[in-house]
Protein backbone atom coordinates (compact mmCIF):
# COMPACT_ATOMS: atom_id res chain seq x y z
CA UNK A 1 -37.48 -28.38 68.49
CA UNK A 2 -39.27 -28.81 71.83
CA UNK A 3 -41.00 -31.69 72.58
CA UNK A 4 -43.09 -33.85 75.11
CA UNK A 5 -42.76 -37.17 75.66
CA UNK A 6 -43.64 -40.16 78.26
CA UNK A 7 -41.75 -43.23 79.48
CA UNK A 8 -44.96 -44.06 81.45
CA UNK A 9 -47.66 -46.62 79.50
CA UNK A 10 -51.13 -46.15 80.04
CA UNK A 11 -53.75 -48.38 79.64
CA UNK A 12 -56.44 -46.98 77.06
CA UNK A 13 -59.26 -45.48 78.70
CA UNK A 14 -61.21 -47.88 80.73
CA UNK A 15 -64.77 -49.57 79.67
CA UNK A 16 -67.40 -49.11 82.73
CA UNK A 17 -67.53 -45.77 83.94
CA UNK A 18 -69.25 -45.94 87.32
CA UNK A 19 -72.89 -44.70 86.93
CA UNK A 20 -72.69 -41.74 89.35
CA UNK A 21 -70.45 -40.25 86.93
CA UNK A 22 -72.20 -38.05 84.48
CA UNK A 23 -71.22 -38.10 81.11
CA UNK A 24 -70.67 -34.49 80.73
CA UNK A 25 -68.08 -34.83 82.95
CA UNK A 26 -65.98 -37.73 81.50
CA UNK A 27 -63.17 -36.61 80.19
CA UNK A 28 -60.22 -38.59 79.15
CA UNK A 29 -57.03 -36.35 80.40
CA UNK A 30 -53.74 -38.09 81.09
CA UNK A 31 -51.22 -36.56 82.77
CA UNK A 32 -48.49 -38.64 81.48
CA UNK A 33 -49.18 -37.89 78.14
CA UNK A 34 -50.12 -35.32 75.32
CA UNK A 35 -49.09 -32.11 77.13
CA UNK A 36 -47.28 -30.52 74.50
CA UNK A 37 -43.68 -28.95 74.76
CA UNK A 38 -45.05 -26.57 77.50
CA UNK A 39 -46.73 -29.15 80.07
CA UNK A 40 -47.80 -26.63 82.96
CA UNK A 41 -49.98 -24.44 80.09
CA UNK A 42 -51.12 -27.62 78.25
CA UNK A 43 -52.81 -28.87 82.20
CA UNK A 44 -53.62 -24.98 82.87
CA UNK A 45 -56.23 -25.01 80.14
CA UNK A 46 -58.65 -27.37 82.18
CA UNK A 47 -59.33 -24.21 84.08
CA UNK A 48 -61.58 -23.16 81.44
CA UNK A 49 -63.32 -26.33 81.65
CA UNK A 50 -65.87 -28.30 84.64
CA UNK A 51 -64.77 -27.14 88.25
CA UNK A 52 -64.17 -31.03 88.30
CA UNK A 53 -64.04 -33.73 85.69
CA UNK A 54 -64.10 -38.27 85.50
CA UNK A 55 -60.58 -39.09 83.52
CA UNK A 56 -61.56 -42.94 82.72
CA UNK A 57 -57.38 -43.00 82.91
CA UNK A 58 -55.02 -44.54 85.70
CA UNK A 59 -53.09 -42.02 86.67
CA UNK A 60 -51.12 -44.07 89.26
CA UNK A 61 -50.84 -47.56 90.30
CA UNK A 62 -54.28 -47.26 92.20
CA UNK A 63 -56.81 -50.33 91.02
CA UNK A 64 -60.52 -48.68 89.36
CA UNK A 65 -61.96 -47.42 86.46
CA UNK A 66 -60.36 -43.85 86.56
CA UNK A 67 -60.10 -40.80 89.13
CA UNK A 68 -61.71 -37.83 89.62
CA UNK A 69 -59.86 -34.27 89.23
CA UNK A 70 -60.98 -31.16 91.20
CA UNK A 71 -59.01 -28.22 88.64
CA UNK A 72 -59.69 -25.18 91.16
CA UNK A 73 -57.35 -24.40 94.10
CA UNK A 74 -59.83 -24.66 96.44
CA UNK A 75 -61.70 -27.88 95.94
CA UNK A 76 -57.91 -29.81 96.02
CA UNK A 77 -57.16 -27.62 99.02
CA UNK A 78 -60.31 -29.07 100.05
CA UNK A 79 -59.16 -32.90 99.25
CA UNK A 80 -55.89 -32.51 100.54
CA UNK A 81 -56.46 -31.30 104.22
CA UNK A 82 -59.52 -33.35 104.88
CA UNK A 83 -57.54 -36.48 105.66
CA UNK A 84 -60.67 -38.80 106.81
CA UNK A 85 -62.44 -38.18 103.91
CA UNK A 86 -59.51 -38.60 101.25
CA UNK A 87 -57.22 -40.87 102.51
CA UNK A 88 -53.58 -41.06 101.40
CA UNK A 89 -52.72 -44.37 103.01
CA UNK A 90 -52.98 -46.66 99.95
CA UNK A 91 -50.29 -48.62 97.94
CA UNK A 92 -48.47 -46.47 95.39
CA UNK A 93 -46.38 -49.17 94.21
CA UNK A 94 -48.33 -52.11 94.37
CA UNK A 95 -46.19 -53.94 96.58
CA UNK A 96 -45.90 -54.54 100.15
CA UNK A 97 -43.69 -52.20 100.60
CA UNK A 98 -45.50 -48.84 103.16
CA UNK A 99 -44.18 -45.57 102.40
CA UNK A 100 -44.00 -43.89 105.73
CA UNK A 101 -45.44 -41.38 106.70
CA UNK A 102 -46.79 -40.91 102.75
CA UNK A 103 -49.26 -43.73 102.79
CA UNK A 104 -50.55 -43.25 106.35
CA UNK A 105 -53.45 -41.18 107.81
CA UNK A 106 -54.00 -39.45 111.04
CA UNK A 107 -53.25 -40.20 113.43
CA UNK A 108 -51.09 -42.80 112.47
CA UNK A 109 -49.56 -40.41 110.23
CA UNK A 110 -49.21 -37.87 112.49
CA UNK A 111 -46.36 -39.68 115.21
CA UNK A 112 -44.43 -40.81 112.11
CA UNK A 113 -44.44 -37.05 110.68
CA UNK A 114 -43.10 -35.73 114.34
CA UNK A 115 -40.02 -37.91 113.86
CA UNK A 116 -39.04 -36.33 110.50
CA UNK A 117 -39.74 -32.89 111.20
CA UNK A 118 -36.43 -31.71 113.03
CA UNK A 119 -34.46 -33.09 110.32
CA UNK A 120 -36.35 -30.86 107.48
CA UNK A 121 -36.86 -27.61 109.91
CA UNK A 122 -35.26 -24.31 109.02
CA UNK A 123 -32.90 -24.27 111.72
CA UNK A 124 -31.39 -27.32 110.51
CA UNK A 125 -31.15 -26.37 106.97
CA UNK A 126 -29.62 -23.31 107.75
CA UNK A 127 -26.42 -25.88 108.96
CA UNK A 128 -26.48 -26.77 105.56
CA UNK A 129 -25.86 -23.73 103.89
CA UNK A 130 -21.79 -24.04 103.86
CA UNK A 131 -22.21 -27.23 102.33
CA UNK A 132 -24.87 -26.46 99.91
CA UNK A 133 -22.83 -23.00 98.53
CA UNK A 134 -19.60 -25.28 98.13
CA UNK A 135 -21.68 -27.96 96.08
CA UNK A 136 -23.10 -25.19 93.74
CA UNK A 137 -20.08 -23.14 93.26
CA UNK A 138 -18.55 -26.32 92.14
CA UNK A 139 -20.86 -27.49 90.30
CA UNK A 140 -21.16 -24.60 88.36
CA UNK A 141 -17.89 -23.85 87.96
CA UNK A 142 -17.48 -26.74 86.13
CA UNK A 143 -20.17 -26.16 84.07
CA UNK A 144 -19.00 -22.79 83.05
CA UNK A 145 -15.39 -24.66 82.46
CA UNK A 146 -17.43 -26.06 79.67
CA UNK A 147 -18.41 -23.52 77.92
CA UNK A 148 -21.97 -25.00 77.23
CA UNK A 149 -23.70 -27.91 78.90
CA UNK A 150 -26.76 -29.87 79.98
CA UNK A 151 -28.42 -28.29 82.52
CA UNK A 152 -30.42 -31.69 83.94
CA UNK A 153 -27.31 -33.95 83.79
CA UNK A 154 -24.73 -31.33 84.80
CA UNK A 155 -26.42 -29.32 87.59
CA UNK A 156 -30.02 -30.19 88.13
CA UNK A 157 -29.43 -33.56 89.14
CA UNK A 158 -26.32 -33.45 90.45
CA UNK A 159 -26.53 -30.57 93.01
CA UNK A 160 -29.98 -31.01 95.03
CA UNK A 161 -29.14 -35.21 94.55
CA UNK A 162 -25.53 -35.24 95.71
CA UNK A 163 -26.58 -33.13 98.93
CA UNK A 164 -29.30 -35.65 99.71
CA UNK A 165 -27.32 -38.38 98.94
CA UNK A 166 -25.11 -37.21 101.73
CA UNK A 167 -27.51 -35.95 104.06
CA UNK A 168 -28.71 -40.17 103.55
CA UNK A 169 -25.37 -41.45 103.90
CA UNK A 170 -25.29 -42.87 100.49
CA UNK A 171 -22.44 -43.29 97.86
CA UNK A 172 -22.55 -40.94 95.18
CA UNK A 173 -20.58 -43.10 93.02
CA UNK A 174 -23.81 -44.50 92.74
CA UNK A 175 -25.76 -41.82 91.65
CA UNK A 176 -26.48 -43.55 88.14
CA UNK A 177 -28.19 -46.04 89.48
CA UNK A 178 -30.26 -44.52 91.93
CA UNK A 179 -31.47 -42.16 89.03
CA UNK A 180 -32.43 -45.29 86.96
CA UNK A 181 -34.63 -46.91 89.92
CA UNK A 182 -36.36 -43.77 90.58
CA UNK A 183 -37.30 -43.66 86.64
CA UNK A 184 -38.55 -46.72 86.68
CA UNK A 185 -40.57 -46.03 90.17
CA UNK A 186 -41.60 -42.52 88.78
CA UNK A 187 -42.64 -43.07 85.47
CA UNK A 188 -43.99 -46.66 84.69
CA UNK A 189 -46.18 -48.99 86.31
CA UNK A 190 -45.16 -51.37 85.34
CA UNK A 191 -41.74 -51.55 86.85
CA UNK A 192 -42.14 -49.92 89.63
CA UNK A 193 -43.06 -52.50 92.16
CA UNK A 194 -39.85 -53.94 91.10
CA UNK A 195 -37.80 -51.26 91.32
CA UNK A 196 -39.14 -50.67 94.67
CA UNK A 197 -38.10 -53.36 96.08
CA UNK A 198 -34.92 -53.68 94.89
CA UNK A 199 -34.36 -49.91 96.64
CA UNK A 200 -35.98 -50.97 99.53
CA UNK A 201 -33.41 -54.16 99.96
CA UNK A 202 -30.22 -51.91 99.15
CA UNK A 203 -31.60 -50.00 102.00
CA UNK A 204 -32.66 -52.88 104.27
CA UNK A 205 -28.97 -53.74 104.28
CA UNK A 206 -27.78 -49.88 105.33
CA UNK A 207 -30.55 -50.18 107.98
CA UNK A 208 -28.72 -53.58 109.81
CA UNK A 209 -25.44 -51.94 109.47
CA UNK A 210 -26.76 -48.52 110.78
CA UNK A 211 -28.41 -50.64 113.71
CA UNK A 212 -24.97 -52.12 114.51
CA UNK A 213 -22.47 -48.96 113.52
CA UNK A 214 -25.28 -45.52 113.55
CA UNK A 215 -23.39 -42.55 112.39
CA UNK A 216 -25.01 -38.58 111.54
CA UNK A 217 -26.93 -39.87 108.45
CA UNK A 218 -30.69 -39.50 108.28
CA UNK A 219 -30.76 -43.55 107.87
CA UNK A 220 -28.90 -43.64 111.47
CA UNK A 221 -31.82 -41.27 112.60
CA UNK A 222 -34.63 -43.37 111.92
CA UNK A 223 -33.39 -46.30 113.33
CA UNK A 224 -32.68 -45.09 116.40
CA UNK A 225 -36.06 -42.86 116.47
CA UNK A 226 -38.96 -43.76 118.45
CA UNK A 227 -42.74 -43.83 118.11
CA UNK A 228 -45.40 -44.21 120.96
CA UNK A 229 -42.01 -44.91 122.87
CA UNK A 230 -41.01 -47.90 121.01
CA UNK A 231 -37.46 -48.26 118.40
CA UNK A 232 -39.13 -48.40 114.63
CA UNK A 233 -39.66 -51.68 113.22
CA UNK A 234 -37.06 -52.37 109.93
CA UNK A 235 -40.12 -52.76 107.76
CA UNK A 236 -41.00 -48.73 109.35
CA UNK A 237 -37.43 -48.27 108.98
CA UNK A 238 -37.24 -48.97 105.29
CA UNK A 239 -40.88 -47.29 104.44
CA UNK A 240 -39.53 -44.04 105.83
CA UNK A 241 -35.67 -44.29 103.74
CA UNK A 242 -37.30 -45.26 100.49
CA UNK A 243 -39.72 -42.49 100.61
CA UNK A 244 -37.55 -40.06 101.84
CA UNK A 245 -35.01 -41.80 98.84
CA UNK A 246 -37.66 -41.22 96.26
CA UNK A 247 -38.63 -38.02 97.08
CA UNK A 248 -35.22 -37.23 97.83
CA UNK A 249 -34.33 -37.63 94.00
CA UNK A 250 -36.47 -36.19 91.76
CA UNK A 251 -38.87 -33.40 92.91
CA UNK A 252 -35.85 -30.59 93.44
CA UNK A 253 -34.33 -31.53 90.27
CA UNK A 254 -37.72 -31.18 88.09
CA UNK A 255 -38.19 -27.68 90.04
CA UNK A 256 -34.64 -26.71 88.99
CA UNK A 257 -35.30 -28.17 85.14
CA UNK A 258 -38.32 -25.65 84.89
CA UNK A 259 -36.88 -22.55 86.47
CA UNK A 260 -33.84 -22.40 84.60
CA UNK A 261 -35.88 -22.87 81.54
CA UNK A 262 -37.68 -20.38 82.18
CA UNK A 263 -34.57 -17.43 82.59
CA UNK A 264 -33.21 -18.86 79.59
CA UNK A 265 -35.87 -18.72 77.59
CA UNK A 266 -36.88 -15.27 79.09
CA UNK A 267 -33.38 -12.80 79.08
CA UNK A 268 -35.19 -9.88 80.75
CA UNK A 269 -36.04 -12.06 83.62
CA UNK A 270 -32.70 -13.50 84.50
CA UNK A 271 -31.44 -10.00 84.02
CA UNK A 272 -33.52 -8.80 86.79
CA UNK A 273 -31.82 -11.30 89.03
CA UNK A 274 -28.78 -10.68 87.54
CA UNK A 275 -28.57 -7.60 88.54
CA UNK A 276 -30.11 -7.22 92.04
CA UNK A 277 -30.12 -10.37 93.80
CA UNK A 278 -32.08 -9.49 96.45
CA UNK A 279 -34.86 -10.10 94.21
CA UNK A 280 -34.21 -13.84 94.46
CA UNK A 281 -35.87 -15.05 97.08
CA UNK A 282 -39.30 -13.65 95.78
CA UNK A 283 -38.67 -14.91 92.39
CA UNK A 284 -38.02 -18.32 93.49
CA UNK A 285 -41.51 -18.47 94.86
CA UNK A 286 -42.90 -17.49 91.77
CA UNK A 287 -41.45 -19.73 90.00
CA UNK A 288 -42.16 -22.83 92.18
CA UNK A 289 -45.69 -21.19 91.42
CA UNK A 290 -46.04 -21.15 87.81
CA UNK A 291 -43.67 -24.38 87.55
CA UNK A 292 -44.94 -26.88 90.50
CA UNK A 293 -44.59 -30.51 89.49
CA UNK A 294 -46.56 -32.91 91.60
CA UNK A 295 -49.47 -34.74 90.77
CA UNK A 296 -50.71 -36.85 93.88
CA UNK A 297 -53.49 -39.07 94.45
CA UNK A 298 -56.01 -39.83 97.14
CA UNK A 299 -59.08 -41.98 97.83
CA UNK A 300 -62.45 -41.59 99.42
CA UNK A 301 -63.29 -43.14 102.19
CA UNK A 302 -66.83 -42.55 102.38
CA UNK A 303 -69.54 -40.73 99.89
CA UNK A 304 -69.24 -36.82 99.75
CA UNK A 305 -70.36 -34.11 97.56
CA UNK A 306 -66.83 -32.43 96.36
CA UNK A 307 -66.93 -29.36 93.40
CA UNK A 308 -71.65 -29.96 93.32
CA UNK A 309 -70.73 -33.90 92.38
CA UNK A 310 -70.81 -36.99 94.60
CA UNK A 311 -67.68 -38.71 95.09
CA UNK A 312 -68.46 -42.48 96.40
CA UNK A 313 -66.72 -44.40 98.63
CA UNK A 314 -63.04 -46.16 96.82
CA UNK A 315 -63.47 -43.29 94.05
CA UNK A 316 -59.81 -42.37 93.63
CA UNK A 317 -58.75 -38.32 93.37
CA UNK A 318 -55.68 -36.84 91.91
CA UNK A 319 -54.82 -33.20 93.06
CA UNK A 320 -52.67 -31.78 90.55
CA UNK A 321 -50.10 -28.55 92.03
CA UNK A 322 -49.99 -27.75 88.72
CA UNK A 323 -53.94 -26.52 88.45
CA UNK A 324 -53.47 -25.41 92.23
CA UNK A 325 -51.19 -22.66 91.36
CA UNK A 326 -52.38 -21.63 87.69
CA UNK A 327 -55.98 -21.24 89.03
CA UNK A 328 -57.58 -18.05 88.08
CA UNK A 329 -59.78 -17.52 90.66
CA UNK A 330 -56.58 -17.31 92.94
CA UNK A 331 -53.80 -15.37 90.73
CA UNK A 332 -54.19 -12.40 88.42
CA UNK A 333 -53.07 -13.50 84.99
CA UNK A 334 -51.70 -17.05 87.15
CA UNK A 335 -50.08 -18.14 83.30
CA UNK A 336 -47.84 -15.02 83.34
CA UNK A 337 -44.51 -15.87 85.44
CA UNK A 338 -44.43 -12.25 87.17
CA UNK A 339 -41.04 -12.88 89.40
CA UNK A 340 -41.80 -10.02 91.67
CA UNK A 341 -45.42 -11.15 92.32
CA UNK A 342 -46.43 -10.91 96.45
CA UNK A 343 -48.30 -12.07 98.04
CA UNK A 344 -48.09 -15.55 96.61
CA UNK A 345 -49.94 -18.14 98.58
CA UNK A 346 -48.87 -20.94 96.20
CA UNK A 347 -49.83 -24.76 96.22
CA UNK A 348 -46.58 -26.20 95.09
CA UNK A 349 -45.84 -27.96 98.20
CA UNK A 350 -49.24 -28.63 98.49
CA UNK A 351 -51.73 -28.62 101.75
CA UNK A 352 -52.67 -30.30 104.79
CA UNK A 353 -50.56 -33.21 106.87
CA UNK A 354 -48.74 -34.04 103.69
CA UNK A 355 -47.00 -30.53 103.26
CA UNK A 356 -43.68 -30.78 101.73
CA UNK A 357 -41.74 -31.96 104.15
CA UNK A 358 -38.08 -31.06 102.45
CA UNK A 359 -40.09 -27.42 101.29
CA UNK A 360 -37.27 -25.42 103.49
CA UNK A 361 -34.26 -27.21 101.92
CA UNK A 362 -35.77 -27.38 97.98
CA UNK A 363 -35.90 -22.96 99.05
CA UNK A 364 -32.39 -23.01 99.79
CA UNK A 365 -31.63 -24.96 97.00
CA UNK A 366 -32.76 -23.25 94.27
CA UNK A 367 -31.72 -19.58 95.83
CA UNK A 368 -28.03 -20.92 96.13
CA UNK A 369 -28.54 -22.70 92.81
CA UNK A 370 -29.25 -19.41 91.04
CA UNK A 371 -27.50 -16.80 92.79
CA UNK A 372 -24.02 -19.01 91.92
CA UNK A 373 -25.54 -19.44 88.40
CA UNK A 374 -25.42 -15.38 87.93
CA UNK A 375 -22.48 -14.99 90.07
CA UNK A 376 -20.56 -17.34 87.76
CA UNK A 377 -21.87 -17.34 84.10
CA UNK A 378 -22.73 -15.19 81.81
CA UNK A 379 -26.40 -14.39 80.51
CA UNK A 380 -27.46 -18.06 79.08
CA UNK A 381 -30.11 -19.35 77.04
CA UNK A 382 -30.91 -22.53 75.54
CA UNK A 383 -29.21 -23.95 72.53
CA UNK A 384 -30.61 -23.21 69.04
CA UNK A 385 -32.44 -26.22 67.86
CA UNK A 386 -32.12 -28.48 70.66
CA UNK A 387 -34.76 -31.11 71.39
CA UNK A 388 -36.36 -30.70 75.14
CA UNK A 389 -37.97 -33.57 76.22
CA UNK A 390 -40.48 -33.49 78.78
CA UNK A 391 -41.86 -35.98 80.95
CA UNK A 392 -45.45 -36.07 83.25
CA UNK A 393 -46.68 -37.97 85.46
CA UNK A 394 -46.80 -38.00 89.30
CA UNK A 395 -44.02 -35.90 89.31
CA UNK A 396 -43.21 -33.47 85.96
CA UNK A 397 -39.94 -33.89 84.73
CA UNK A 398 -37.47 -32.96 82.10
CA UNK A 399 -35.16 -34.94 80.50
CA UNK A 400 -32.52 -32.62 79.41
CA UNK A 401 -32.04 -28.86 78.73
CA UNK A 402 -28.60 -27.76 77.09
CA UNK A 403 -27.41 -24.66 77.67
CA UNK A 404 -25.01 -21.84 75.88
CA UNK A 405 -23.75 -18.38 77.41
């Protein structure tokens, strides 16, 4: 049996639409909830719906009566590179805790973004690749040692987590309960300003020793990185770590969750790669295509006319990479994984100043994830009668996928 679920609460939808909203276009669509066992075709039916539609649901811990969502490519390509107009730099968490460089605008955002952008850039995660093979083929050999496993608690979080975990200079004999603060951040609002700040004091404390003993960690980078020629503030310090934490721990494992589904669900498909694994590397793309994961949110900053409809000033946005990539208009039959599709523009890592900024090192990820995968076991699928739960929100997820070969 495969099923959906949601550890997020919503509110029910909210009295006191705003009265530029027309009623034809209120529609009550949750991301965190009632998307079936196949989430990305459940959202990918809004297509055939208003180029843009008034959810009277919270989607994220932003205060008002709802949010607006644009469901073609080009109206949230639109939203998400026009940086005056929909601004990013607004609390996530409801604390006062800033997520640097995520809740910042231009410029602003900009001299923040400069500082992380050698650590994410090709060359650097092509210094990586030793380390990243040796994590897979371990990972997976123990997995295969098995003879059947989980995918999520076995692989999906453990690969893509432990090398960021390094990369941050953090224990992995922690691992557990990182993962539990970033479900509580991820998928409920209600705990997440708490679980914020308790990551953001276990990393206050790395920052002071880091100040007094830096090593090769990324934590040791920011502190001793500089903006308009000054050392970063700890508070700037600790925005950047727990963003970089939070993205650092989820995003690559829900990619992972979704793509292995997929080839084990679909035998012809992981044949393919199976058997030619040049083919990889365009497959991958597709299937960060037909399974991206994020759900973000912005707000407007002054009145504009987005989709034929005016957006007012403090009307929130959320620009799914889910609708992005499935949109019609953009991709020939864009519900069809087609792993040797090209070109394929995608949206998965989304637009504008906010790009992905780990996009180069979730790529080498997933290729070395795979190609040990096939090297190592044998054609897989998933186990007869086992329950898949799902999870939306800002960032799809799944909870666990056993496997058999």
């Amino acid at each position: 049996m495969h099923v959906t679920r949601t550890t997020e609460r919503t509110e029910s939808s909210q009295p006191g639409i705003p009265d530029h909203v027309p009623p034809e276009l209120v529609r009550a669509f949750d991301f965190r909830t009632d998307l079936g066992s196949y989430p990305h075709s459940t959202v990918s039916e809004l297509h055939s719906g208003p180029r843009i539609f008034f959810s009277p649901i919270h989607h994220n811990a932003i205060p008002g009566p709802g949010t607006w969502v644009p469901t073609r490519a080009e109206d949230i390509r639109a939203v998400l590179q026009d940086a005056a107009t929909f601004s990013s730099a607004v609390s996530r968490s409801n604390s006062s805790l800033r997520l640097i460089p995520l809740e910042m605008d231009p410029p602003e955002h900009s001299k923040f973004r400069a500082i992380m952008n050698p650590i994410f850039s090709p060359a650097r995660m092509k210094t990586l690749e030793e380390k990243v093979r040796n994590r897979a083929k371990e990972l997976v050999a123990a997995c295969y040692a098995k003879g059947a496993c989980d995918f999520v608690e076995d692989f999906a979080k453990p690969f893509p987590v432990g090398i960021f975990l390094d990369m941050m200079g953090l224990p992995m004999d922690n691992m557990g309960r990182f993962m539990e603060w970033e479900a509580l951040i991820m998928r409920d609002k209600f705990t997440r300003a708490g679980a914020m700040q308790q990551v953001a004091a276990y990393l206050q404390e790395l920052v002071e020793d880091r100040r007094k003993s830096p090593t090769d960690d990324l934590i040791s980078f920011a502190v001793t990185a500089k903006v308009d020629g000054r050392p970063l503030t700890d508070a700037e310090v600790t925005g950047m770590c727990v963003l970089l934490f939070i993205a650092g721990l989820d995003t690559v494992t829900s990619s992972f969750s979704y793509h292995f589904r997929h080839l084990a669900e679909n035998p012809a498909d992981q044949d393919s790669l199976r058997h030619d694994f040049s083919l990889i590397p365009t497959a991958v793309e597709e299937l960060f295509r037909a399974f991206a994961v994020v759900n973000t949110n912005r707000y407007a900053t002054r009145d504009v006319e987005l989709a034929g409809v005016l957006i007012k000033k403090g009307d929130n946005v959320t620009c799914s990479t889910i609708l992005a990539s499935r949109d019609p208009r953009e991709f020939e039959n864009p519900n069809k994984v087609q792993l040797t599709r090209s070109p394929n523009p995608h949206n998965a890592f989304a637009y504008g100043p906010h790009r992905c900024l780990g996009s180069h090192l979730a790529r080498r990820e997933i290729i070395t994830g795979i190609e040990e995968w096939l090297t190592q076991v044998p054609p897989f699928k998933v186990k007869p009668g086992a329950e898949i739960v799902t999870h939306g929100g800002g960032v799809f997820s799944m909870e666990s996928l056993p496997l058999i070969w």
